[in-house]
C-alpha atoms as a PDB file:
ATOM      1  CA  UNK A   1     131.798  83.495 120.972  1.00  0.00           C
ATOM      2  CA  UNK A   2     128.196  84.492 121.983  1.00  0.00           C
ATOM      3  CA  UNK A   3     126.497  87.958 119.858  1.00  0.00           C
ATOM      4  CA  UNK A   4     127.627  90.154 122.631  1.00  0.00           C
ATOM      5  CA  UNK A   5     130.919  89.190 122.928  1.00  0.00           C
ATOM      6  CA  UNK A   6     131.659  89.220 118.858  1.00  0.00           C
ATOM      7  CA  UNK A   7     129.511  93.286 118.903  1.00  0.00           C
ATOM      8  CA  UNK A   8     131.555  94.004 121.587  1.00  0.00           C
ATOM      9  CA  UNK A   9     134.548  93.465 119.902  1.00  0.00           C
ATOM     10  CA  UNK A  10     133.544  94.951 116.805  1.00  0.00           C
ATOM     11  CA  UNK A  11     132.642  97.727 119.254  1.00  0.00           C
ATOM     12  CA  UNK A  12     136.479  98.110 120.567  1.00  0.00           C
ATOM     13  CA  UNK A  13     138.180  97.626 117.239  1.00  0.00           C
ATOM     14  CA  UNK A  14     136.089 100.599 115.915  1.00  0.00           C
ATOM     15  CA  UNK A  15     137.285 102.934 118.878  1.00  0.00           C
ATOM     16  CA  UNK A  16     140.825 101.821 118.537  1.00  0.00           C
ATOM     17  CA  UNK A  17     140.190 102.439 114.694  1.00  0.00           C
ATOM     18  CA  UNK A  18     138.664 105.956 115.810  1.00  0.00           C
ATOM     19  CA  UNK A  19     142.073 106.797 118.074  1.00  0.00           C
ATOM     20  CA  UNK A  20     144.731 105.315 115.834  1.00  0.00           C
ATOM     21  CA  UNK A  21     143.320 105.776 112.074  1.00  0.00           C
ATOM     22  CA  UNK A  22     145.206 109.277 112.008  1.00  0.00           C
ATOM     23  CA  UNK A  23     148.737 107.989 113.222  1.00  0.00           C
ATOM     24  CA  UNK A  24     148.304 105.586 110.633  1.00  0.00           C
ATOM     25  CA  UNK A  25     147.502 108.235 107.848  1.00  0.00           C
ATOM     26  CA  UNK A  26     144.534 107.232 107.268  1.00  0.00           C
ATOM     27  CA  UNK A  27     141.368 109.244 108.069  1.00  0.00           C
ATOM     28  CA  UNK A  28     138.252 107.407 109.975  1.00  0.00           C
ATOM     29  CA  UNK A  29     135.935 107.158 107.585  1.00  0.00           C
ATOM     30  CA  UNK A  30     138.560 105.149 105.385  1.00  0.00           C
ATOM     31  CA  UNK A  31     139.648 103.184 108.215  1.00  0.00           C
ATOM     32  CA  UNK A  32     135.978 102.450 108.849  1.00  0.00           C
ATOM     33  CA  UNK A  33     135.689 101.438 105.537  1.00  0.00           C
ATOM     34  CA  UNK A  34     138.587  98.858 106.292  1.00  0.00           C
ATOM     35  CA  UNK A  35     136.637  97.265 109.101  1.00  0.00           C
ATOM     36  CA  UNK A  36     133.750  97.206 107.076  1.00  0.00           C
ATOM     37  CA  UNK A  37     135.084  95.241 104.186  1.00  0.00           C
ATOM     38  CA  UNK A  38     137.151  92.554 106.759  1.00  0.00           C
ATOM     39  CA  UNK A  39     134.019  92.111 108.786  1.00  0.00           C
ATOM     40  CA  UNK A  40     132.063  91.233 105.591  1.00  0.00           C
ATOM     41  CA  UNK A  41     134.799  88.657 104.149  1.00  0.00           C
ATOM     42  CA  UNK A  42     134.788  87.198 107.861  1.00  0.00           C
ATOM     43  CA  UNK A  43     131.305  86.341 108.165  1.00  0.00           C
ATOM     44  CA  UNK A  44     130.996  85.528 104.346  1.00  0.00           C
ATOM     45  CA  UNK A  45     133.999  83.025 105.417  1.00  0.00           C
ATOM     46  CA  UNK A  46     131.951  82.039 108.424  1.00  0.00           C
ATOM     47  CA  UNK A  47     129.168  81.307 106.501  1.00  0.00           C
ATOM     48  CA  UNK A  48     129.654  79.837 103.630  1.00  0.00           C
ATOM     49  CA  UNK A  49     129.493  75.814 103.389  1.00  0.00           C
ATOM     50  CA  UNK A  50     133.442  75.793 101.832  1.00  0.00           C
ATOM     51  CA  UNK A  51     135.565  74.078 103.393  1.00  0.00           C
ATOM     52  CA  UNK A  52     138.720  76.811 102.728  1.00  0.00           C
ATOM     53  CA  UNK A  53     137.645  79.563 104.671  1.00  0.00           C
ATOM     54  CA  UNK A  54     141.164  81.426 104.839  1.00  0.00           C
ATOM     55  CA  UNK A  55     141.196  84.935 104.290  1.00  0.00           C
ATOM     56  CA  UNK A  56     143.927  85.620 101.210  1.00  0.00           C
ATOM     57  CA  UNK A  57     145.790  88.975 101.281  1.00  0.00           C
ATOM     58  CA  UNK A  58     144.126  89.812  97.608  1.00  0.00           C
ATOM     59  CA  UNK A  59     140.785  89.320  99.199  1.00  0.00           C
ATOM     60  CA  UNK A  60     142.105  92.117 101.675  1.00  0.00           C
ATOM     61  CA  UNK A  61     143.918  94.341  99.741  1.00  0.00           C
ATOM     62  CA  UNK A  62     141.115  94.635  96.499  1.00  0.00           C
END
């Protein structure tokens, strides 16, 4: 996925995070937060040399 196309879907996830985060009780800047904290694992994930890049629901939820 080129840089435009990953920023462009960070892009879309944070409006659909900005029209759903108060269905979901949640307010934006929380649900913001959320994004925040996956993108970070993600591209830690991405760039780290090991070889078990899967994202663990504890890594998630903490």
């Amino acid at each position: 996925m080129s840089d435009t196309a990953v920023e462009q879907f960070w892009s879309e996830l944070e409006g659909l995070l900005k029209r759903h985060s108060l269905e979901n009780g949640l307010t934006y800047v929380e649900a913001l937060g959320v994004l925040c904290m996956v993108r970070a694992k993600l591209e830690q994930d991405v760039l780290s040399d090991d070889d078990d890049n899967d994202v663990e629901e504890s890594d998630i939820t903490s």
